[in-house]
N, C-alpha and C. Protein backbone atom coordinates (compact mmCIF):
# COMPACT_ATOMS: atom_id res chain seq x y z
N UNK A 1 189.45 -139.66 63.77
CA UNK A 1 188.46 -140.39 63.02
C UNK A 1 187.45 -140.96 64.01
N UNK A 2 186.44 -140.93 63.80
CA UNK A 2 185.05 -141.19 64.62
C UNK A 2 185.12 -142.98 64.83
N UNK A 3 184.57 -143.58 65.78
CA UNK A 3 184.18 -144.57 65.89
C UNK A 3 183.54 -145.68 64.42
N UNK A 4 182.70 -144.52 64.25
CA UNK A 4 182.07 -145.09 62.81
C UNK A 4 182.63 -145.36 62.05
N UNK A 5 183.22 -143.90 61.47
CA UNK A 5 184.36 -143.86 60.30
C UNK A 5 185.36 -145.10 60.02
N UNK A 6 185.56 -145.58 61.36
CA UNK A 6 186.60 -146.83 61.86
C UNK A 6 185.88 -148.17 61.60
N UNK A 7 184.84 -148.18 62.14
CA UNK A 7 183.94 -149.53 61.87
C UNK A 7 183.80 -149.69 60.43
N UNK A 8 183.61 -148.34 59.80
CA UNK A 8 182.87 -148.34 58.29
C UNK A 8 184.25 -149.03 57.11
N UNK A 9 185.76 -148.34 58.12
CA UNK A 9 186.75 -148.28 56.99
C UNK A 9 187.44 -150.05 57.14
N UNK A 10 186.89 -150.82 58.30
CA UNK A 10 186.84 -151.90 58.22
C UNK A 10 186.08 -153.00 57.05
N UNK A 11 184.83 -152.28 57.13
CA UNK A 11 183.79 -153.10 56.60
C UNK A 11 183.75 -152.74 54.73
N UNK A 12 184.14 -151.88 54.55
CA UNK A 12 183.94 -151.10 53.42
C UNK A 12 185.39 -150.60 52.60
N UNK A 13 185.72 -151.73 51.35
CA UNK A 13 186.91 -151.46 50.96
C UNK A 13 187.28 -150.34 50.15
N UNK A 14 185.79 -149.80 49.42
CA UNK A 14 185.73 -148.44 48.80
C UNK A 14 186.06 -147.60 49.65
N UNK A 15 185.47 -147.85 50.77
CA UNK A 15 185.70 -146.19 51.99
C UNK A 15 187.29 -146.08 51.81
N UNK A 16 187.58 -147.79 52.68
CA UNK A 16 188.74 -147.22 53.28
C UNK A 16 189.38 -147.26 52.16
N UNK A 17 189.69 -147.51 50.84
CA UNK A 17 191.04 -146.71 50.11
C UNK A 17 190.43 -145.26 49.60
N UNK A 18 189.39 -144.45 50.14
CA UNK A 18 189.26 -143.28 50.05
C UNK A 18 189.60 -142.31 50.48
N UNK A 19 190.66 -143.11 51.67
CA UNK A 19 191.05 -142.36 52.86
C UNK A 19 192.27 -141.76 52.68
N UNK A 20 192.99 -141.07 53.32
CA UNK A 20 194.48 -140.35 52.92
C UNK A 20 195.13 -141.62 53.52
N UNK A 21 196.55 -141.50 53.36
CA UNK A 21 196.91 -142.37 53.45
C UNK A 21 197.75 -142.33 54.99
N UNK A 22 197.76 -140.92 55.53
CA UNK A 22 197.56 -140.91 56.85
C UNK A 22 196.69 -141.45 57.68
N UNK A 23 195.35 -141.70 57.18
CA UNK A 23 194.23 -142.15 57.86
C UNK A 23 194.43 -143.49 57.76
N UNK A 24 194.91 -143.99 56.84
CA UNK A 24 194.73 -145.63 56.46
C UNK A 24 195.81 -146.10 57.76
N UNK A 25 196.81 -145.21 57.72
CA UNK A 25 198.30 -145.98 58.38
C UNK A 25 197.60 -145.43 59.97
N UNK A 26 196.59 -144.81 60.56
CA UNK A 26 196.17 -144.42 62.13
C UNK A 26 195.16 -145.58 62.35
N UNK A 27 194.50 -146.23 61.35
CA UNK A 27 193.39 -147.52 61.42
C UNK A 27 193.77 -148.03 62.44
N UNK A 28 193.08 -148.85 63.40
CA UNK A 28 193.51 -149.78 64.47
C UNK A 28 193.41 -151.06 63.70
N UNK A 29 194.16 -152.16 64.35
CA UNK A 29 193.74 -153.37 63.80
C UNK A 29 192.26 -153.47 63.89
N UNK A 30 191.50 -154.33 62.52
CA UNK A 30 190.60 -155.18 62.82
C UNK A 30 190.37 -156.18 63.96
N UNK A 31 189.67 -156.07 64.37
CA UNK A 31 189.55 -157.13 65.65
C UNK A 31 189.08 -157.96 65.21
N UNK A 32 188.68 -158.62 64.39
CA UNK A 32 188.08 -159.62 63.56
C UNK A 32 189.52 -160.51 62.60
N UNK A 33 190.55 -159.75 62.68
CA UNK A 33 191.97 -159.87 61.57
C UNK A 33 191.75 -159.75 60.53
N UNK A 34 193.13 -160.02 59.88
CA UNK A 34 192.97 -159.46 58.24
C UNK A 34 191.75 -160.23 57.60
N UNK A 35 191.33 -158.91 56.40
CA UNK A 35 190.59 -158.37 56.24
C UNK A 35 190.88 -159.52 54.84
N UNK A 36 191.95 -159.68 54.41
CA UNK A 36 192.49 -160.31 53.08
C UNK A 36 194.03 -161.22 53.24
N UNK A 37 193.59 -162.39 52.61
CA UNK A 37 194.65 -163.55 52.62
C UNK A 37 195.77 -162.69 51.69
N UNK A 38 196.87 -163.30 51.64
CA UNK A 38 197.90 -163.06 51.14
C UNK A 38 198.15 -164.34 50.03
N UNK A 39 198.91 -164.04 49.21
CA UNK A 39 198.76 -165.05 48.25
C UNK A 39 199.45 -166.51 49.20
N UNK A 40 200.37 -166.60 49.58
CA UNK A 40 201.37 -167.37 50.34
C UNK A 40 199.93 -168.23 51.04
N UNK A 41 198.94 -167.14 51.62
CA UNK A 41 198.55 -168.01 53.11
C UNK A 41 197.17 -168.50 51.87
N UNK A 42 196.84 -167.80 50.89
CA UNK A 42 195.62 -168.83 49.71
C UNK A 42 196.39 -169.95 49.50
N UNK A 43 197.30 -169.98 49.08
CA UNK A 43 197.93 -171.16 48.82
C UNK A 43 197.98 -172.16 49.58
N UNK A 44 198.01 -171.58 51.13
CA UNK A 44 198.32 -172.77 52.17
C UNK A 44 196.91 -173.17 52.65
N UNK A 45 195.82 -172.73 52.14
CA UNK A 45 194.74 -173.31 52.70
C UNK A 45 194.52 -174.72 52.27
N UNK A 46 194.09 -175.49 52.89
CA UNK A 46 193.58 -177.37 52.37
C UNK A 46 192.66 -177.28 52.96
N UNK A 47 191.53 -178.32 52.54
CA UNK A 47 190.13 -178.66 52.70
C UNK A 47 189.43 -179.42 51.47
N UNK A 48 188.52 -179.68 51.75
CA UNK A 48 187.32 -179.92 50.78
C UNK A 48 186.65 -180.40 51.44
N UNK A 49 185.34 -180.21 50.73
CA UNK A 49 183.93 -180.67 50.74
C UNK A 49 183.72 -182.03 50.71
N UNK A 50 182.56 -182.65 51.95
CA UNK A 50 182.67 -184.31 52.26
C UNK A 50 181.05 -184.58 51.96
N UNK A 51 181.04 -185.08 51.06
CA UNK A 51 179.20 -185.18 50.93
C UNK A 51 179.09 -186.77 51.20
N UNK A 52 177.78 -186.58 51.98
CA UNK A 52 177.40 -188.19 52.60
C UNK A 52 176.81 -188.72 50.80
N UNK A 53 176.71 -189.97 50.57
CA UNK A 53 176.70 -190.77 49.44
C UNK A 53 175.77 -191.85 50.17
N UNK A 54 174.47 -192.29 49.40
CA UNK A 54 173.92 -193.27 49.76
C UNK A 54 173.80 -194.42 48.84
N UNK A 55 175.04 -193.91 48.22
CA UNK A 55 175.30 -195.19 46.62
C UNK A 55 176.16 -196.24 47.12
N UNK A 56 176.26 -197.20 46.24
CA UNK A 56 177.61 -197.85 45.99
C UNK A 56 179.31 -197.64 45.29
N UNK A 57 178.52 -196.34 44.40
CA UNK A 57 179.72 -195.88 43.68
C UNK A 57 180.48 -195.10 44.02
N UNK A 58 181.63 -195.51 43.34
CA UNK A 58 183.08 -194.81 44.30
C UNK A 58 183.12 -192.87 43.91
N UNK A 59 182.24 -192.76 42.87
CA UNK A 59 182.43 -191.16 42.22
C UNK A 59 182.27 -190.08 43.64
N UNK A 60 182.03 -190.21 44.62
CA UNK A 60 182.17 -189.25 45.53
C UNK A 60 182.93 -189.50 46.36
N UNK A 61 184.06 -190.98 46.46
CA UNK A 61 184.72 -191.17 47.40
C UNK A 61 186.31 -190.42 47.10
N UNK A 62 186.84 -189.87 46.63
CA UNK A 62 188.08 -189.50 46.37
C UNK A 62 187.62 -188.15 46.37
N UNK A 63 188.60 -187.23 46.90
CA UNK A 63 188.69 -186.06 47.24
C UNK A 63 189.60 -185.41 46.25
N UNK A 64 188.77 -184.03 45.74
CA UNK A 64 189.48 -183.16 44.91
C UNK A 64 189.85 -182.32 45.05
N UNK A 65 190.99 -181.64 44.61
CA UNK A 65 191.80 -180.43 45.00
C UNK A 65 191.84 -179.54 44.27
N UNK A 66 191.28 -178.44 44.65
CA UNK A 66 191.10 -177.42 43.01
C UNK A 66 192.12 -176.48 43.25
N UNK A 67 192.85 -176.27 42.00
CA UNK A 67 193.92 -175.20 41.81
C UNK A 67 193.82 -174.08 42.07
């Protein structure tokens, strides 16, 4: 498989499940890593969004967690 072909079957999820499935299993890793979370590791992500507030009111001070 060409250089390209490789870059492309990274970037492009149509390509690469177009591929045999010999080709899919010769892919090198992404050098960038997976390509797609796993449900386990969506789950384990935490964060949110911190917006500066130039009020008095508490409506932006508590942090929400979306399901």
């Amino acid at each position: 498989m060409s250089r390209i072909d490789i870059i492309r079957a990274w970037k492009d999820e149509a390509f690469r499940l177009s591929l045999s499935e010999a080709d899919r299993a010769s892919l090198p890793a992404n050098p960038a890593g997976p390509v797609e979370l796993t449900e386990a590791e969506a789950a384990a992500v935490e964060g949110g969004l911190s917006a500066a507030c130039c009020c008095s009111c508490t409506c932006h001070s508590s942090q929400v967690r979306m399901a």
